[in-house]
Protein backbone atom coordinates (compact mmCIF):
# COMPACT_ATOMS: atom_id res chain seq x y z
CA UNK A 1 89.60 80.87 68.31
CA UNK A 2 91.68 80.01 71.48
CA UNK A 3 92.79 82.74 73.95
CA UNK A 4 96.44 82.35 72.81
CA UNK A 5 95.35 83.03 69.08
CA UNK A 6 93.62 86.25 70.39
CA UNK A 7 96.14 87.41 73.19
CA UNK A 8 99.24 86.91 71.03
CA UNK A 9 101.22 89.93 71.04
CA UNK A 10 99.04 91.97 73.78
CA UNK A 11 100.87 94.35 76.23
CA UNK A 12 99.77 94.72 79.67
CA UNK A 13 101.40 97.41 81.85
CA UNK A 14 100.75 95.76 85.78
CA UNK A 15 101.38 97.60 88.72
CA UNK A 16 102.68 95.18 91.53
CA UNK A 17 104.30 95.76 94.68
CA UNK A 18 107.26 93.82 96.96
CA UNK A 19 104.96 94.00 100.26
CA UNK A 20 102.93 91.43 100.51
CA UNK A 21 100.98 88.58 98.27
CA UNK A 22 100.65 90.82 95.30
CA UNK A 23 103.67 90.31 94.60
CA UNK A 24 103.44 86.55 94.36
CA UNK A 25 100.04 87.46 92.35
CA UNK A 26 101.69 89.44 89.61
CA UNK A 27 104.64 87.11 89.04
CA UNK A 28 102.31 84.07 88.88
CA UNK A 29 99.85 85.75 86.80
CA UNK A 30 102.29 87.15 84.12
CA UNK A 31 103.89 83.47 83.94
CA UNK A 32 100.80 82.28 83.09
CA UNK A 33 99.85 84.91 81.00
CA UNK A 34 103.08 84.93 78.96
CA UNK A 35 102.10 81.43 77.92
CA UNK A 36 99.35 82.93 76.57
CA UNK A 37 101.00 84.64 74.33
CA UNK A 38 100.68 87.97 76.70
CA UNK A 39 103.83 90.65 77.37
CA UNK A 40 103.44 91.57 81.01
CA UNK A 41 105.90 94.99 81.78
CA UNK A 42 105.43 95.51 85.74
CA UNK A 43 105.74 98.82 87.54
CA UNK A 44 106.82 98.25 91.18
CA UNK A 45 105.59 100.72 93.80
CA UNK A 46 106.99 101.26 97.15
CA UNK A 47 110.39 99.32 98.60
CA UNK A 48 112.39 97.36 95.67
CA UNK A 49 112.02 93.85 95.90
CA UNK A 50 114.65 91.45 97.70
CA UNK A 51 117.32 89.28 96.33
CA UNK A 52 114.78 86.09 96.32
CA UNK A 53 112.08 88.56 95.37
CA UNK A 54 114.05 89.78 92.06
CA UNK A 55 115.27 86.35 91.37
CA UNK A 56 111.42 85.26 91.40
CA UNK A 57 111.06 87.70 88.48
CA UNK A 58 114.44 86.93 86.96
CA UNK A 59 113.05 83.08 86.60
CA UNK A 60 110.03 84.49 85.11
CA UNK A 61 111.50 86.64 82.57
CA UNK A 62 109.43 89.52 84.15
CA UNK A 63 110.50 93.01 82.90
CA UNK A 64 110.29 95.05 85.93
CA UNK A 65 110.33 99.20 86.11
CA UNK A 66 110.99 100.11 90.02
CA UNK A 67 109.68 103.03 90.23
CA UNK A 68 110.37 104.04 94.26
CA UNK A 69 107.02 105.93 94.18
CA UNK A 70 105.08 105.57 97.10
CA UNK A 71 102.23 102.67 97.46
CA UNK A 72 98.43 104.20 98.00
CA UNK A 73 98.07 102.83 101.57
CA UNK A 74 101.48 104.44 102.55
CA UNK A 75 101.59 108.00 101.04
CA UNK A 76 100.67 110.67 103.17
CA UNK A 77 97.97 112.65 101.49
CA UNK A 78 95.72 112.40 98.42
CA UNK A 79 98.02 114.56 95.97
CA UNK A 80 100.68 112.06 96.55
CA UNK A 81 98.38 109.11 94.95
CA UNK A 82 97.36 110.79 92.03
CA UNK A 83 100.94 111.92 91.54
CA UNK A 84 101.97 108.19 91.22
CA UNK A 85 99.20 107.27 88.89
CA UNK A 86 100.00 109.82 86.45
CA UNK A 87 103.47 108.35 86.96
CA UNK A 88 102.21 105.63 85.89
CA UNK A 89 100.51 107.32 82.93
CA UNK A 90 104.00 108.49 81.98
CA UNK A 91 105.21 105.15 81.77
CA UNK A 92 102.30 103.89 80.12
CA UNK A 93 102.67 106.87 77.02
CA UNK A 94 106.43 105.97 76.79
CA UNK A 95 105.89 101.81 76.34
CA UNK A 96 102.27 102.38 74.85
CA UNK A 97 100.78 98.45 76.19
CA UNK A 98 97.21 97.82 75.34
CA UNK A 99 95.77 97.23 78.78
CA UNK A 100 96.16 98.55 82.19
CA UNK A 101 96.39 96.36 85.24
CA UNK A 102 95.94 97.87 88.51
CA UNK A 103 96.60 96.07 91.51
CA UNK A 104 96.47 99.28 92.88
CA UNK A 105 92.95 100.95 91.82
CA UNK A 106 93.16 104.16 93.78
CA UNK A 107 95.85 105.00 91.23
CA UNK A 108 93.28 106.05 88.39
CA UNK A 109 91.03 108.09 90.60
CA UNK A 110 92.49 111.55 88.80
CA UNK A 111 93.95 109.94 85.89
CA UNK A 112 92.56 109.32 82.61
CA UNK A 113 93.82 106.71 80.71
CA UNK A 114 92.97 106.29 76.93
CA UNK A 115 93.15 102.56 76.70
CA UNK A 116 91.40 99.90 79.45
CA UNK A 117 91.90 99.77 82.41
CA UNK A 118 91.73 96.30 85.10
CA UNK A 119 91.62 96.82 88.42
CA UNK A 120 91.66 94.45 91.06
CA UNK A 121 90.13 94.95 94.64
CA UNK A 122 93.01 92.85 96.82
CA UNK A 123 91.91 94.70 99.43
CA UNK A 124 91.20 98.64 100.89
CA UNK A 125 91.10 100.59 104.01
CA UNK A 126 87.43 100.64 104.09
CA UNK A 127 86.69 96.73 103.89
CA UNK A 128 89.47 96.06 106.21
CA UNK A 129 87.93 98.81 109.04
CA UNK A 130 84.65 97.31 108.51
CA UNK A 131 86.11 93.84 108.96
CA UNK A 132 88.97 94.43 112.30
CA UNK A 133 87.36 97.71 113.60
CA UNK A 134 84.24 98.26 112.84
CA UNK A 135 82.59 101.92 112.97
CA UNK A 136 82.94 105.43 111.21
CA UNK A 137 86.26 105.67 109.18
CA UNK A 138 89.06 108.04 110.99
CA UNK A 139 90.08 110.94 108.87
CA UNK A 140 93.01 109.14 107.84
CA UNK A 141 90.84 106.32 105.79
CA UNK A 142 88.48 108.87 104.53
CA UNK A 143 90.38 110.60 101.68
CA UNK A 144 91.80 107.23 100.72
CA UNK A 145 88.30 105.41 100.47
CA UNK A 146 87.18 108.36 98.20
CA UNK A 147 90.32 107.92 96.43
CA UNK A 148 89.38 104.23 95.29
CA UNK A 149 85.62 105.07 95.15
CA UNK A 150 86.23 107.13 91.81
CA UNK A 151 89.03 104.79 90.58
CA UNK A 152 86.30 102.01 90.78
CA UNK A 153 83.75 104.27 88.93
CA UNK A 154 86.62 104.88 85.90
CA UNK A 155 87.57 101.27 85.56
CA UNK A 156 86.58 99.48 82.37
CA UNK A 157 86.48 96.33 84.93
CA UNK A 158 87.26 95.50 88.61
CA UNK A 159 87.78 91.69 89.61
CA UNK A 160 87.85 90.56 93.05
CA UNK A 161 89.49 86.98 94.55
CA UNK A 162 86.63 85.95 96.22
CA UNK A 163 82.55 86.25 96.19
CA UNK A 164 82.52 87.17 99.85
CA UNK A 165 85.34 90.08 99.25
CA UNK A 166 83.26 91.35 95.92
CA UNK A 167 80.09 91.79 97.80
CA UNK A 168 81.64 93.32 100.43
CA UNK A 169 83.32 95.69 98.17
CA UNK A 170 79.74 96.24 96.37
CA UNK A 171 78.45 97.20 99.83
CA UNK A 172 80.84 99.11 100.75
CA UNK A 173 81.62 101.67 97.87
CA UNK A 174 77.39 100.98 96.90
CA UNK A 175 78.49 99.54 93.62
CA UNK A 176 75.39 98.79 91.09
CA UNK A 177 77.61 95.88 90.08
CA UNK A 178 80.09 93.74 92.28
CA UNK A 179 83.45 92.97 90.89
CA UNK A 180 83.32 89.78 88.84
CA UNK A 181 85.21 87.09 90.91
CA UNK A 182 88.39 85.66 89.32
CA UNK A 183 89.65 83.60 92.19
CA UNK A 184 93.75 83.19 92.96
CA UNK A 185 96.11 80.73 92.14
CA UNK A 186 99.50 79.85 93.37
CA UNK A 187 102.15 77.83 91.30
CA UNK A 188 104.09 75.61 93.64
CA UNK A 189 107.47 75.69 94.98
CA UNK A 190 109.69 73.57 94.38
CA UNK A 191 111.82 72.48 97.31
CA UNK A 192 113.14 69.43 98.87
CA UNK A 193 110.82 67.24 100.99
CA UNK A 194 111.94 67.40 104.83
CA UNK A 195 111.46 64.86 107.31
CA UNK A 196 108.72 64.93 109.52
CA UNK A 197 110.17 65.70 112.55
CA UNK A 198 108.63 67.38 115.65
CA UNK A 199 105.20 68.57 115.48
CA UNK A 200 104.79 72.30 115.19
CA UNK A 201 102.05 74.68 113.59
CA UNK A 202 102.64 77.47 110.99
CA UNK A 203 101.38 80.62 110.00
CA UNK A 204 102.56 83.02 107.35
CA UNK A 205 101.71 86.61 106.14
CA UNK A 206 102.01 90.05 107.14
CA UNK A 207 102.62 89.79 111.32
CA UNK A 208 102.39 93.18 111.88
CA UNK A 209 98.64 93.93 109.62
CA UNK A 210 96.15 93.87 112.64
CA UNK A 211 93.76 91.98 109.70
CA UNK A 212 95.57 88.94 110.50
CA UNK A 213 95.00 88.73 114.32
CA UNK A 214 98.97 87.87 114.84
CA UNK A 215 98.48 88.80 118.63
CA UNK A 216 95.38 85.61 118.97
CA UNK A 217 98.28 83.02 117.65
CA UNK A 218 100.59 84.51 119.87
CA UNK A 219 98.13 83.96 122.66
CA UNK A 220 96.94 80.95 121.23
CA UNK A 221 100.85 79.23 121.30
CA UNK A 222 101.01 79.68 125.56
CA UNK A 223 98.11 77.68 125.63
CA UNK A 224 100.34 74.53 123.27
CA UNK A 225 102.36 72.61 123.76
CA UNK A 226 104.30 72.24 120.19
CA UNK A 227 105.67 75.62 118.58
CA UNK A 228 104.19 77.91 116.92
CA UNK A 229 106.22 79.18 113.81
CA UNK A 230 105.54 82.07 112.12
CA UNK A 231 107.15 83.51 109.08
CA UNK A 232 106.40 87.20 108.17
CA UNK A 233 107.52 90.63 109.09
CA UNK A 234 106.64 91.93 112.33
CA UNK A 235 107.09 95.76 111.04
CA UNK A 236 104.96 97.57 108.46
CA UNK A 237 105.96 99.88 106.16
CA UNK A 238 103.26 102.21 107.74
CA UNK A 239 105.16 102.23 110.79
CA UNK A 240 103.10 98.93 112.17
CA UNK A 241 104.39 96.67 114.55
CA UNK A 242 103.55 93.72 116.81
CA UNK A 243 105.05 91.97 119.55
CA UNK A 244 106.20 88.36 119.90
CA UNK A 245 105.41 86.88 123.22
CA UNK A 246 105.13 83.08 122.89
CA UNK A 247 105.17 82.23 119.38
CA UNK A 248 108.31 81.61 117.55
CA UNK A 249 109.09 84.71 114.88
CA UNK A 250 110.63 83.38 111.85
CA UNK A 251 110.92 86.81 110.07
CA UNK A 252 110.08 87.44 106.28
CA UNK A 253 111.24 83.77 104.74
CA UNK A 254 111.79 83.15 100.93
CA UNK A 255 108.98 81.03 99.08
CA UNK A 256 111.45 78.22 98.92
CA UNK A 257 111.62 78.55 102.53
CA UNK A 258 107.96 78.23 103.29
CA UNK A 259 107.85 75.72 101.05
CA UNK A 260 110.20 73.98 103.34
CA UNK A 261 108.31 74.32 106.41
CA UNK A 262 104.97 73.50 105.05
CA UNK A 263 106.37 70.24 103.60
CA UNK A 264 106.91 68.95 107.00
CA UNK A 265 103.35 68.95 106.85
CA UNK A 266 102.31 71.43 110.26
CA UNK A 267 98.99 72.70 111.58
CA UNK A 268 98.13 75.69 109.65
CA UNK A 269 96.49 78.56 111.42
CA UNK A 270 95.28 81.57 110.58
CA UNK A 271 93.36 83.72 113.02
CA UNK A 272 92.38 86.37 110.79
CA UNK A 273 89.49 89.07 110.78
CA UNK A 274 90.03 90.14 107.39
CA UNK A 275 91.38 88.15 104.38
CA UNK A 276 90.00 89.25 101.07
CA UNK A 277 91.66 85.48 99.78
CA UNK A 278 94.95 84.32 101.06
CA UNK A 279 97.31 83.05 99.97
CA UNK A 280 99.68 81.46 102.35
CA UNK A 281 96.47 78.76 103.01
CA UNK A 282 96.83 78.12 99.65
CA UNK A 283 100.13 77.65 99.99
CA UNK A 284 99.98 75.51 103.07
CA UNK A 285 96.72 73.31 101.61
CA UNK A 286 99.11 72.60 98.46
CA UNK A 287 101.46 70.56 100.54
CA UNK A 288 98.63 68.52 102.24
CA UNK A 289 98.50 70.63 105.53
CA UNK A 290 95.65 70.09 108.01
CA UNK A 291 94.08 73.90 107.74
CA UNK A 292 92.56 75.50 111.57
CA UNK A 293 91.00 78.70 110.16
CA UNK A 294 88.81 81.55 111.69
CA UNK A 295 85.38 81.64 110.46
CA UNK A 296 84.75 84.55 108.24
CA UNK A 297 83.07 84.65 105.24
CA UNK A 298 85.98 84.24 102.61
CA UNK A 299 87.66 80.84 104.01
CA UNK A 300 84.19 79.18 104.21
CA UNK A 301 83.64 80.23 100.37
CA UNK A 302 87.05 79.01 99.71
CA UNK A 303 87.87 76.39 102.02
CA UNK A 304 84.19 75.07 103.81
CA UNK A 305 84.74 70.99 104.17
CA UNK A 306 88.38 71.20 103.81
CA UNK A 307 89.71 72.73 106.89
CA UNK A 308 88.07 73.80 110.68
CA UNK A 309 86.93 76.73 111.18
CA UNK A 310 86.95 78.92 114.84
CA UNK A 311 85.25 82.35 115.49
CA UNK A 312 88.84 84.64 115.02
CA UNK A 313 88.66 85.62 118.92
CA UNK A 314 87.95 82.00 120.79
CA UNK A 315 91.53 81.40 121.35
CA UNK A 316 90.70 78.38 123.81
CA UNK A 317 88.51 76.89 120.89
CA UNK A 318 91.39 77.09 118.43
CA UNK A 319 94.08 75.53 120.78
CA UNK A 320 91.92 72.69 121.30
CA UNK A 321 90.95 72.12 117.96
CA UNK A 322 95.12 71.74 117.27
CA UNK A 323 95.02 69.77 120.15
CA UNK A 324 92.50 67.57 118.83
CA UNK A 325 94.81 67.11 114.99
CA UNK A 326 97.88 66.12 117.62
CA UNK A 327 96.30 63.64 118.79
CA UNK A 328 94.05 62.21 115.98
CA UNK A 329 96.72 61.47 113.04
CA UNK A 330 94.01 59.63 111.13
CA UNK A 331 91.72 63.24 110.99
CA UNK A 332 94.75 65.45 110.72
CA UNK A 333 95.79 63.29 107.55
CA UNK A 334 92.12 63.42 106.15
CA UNK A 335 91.91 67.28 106.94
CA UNK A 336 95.27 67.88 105.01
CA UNK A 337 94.01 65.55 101.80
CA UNK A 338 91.08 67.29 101.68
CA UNK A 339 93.02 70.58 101.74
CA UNK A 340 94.80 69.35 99.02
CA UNK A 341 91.90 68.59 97.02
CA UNK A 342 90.31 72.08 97.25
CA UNK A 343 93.62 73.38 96.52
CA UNK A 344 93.93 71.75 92.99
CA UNK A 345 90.91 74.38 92.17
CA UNK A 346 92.66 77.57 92.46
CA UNK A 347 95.41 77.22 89.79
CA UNK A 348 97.28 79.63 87.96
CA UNK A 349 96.09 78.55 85.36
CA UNK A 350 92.50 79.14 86.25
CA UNK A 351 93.81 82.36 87.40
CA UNK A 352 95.08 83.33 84.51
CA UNK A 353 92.17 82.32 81.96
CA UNK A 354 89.96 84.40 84.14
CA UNK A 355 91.84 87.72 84.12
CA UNK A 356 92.78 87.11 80.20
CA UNK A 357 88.97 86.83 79.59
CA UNK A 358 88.66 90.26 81.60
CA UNK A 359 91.24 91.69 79.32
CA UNK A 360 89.41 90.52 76.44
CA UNK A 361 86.18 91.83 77.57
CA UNK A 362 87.30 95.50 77.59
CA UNK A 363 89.34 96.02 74.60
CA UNK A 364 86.89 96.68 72.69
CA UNK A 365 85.65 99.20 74.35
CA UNK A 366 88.40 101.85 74.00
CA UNK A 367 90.33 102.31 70.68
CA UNK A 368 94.01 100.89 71.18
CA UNK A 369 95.41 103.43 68.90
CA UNK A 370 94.84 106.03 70.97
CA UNK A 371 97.45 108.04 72.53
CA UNK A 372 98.52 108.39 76.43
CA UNK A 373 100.02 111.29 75.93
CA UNK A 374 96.94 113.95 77.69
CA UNK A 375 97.33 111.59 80.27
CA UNK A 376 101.17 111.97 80.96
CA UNK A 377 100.78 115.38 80.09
């Protein structure tokens, strides 16, 4: 029997967020899972999404529920987490959808849902310390890591982007069994091809997250002499921010306007200590673009012999290296088809197949006719 047979008229209640790439993850996935026959409803946590941002979902045919509660790495204490998960248990009772999707797990640390619940490990304060910091957790981590330790122990199943990020996870929270690896896929944007133009390199993401080492490309751009463009917010919604010195600070750009840039076919760099996948390198190896990357253990899994790799802190090593695509067309064109190449693994389609057989792999392990309602009680 195919998937579609199976999944045809299944419910999933997702929770999603307008922040950063989960957002692009939980539109692509329900697309992909509505041609499976699957009804994706989405709870949105923390700011409403943009004009582009809703319209993403309007194309979709996404039914969204904003739900202005606060997202787990934002609220202020523990009581305010488990407040929003049994929020979400509310919602949950009143639509009654066969599966849960967390793409935030800390929400079912106090909340007990009666049908299955998916969680997926994007990322947490504890991998992300061990990754950019390094040391004993401040106070501030602590209750949230214990948080998502028991939501992991009460999930039916966790999935995780990448190897590297599901044994670090593992290690981490001393799992007996990593997260089973679906990896990420990104549809493509349409939009017009520019002209080539001036030479330039890109980066992409959230600026302001110290995880993605924003102040080594700002560094990195004195030391070049084409621009360095980067599109992403330079404020957090935790109150983060970093300063612009030398690169050139595009500010949070529309997909269609990445696309735009990356079709001009720039450098890519990313610099960063901790990237559980990444997603605007998939992005940028989609349109053919030569890929710099730091070394860490997830872009080698994803990305070894497609792109180059630099330890995230040698700054000289990394300017060079884009010195060395400037001047060698013939490698930076190889680099970029290469890119491309890897790129055509990581579909949404893939994606999608992968969580779908997740789905299908815990509903038989709670009865689907039970009720929510203890939970929203």
């Amino acid at each position: 029997m195919e998937w579609s047979d199976k999944a045809a008229g299944l419910h999933v209640l997702m929770t999603a967020d307008a922040v950063g790439g989960v957002w692009q993850y939980a539109l692509d996935l329900a697309k992909g899972l509505r041609s499976e026959g699957v009804r994706t409803t989405m709870a949105v946590l923390g700011p409403s999404p943009s004009a582009d941002q809703q319209a993403m979902a309007d194309a979709i045919g996404a039914r969204l529920i904003l739900t202005g509660l606060p997202l787990d790495w934002t609220a202020g204490n523990a009581r305010e987490v488990e407040e929003t998960g049994l929020a979400i248990a509310r919602i949950a009772a009143q639509i009654r959808p066969d599966i849960i999707h967390l793409n935030s797990p800390a929400l079912a640390a106090h909340t007990s849902f009666d049908i299955p619940v998916v969680a997926v490990c994007h990322s947490c304060v504890a991998t992300w310390w061990q990754a950019v910091k390094g040391g004993p957790l401040p106070e501030e981590f602590v209750w949230r890591t214990e948080l998502v330790a028991e939501s992991y122990a009460s999930a039916d199943r966790l999935l995780a982007p990448t190897l590297a990020f599901a044994q670090a996870t593992a290690q981490v929270y001393g799992l007996v069994q990593a997260p089973h690896v679906v990896r990420n896929g990104r549809r493509s944007v349409m939009a017009s091809k520019s002209a080539p133009g001036e030479d330039f390199v890109f980066t992409a993401g959230r600026l302001w997250d110290e995880g993605k080492n924003f102040a080594a490309i700002d560094r990195i751009a004195s030391r070049l002499t084409v621009p360095v463009l980067a599109a992403g917010p330079l404020d957090g919604p935790n109150g983060t921010h970093v300063d612009v010195s030398h690169a050139r600070p595009l500010g949070r750009l529309s997909d269609s306007e990445v696309a735009r840039h990356l079709n001009r076919e720039p450098i890519f760099l990313s610099m960063a200590r901790y990237e559980p996948f990444g997603l605007a390198v998939l992005e940028a190896a989609q349109r053919g673009c030569a890929l710099v990357l730091s070394d860490i253990p997830t872009f080698r899994e994803l990305w070894g012999g497609a792109a180059s790799f630099v330890a995230p802190d040698d700054e000289r090593a990394a300017a060079a290296e884009i010195d060395r695509l400037l001047q060698d067309r013939e490698s930076r064109a190889a680099m970029g088809r290469a890119a491309q190449e890897r790129a055509a693994a990581y579909t949404v389609d893939a994606m999608s197949a992968g969580v779908l057989s997740a789905y299908h792999s815990v509903l038989p392990m709670k009865s689907q006719g039970s009720s929510l309602e203890g939970a929203a009680a």
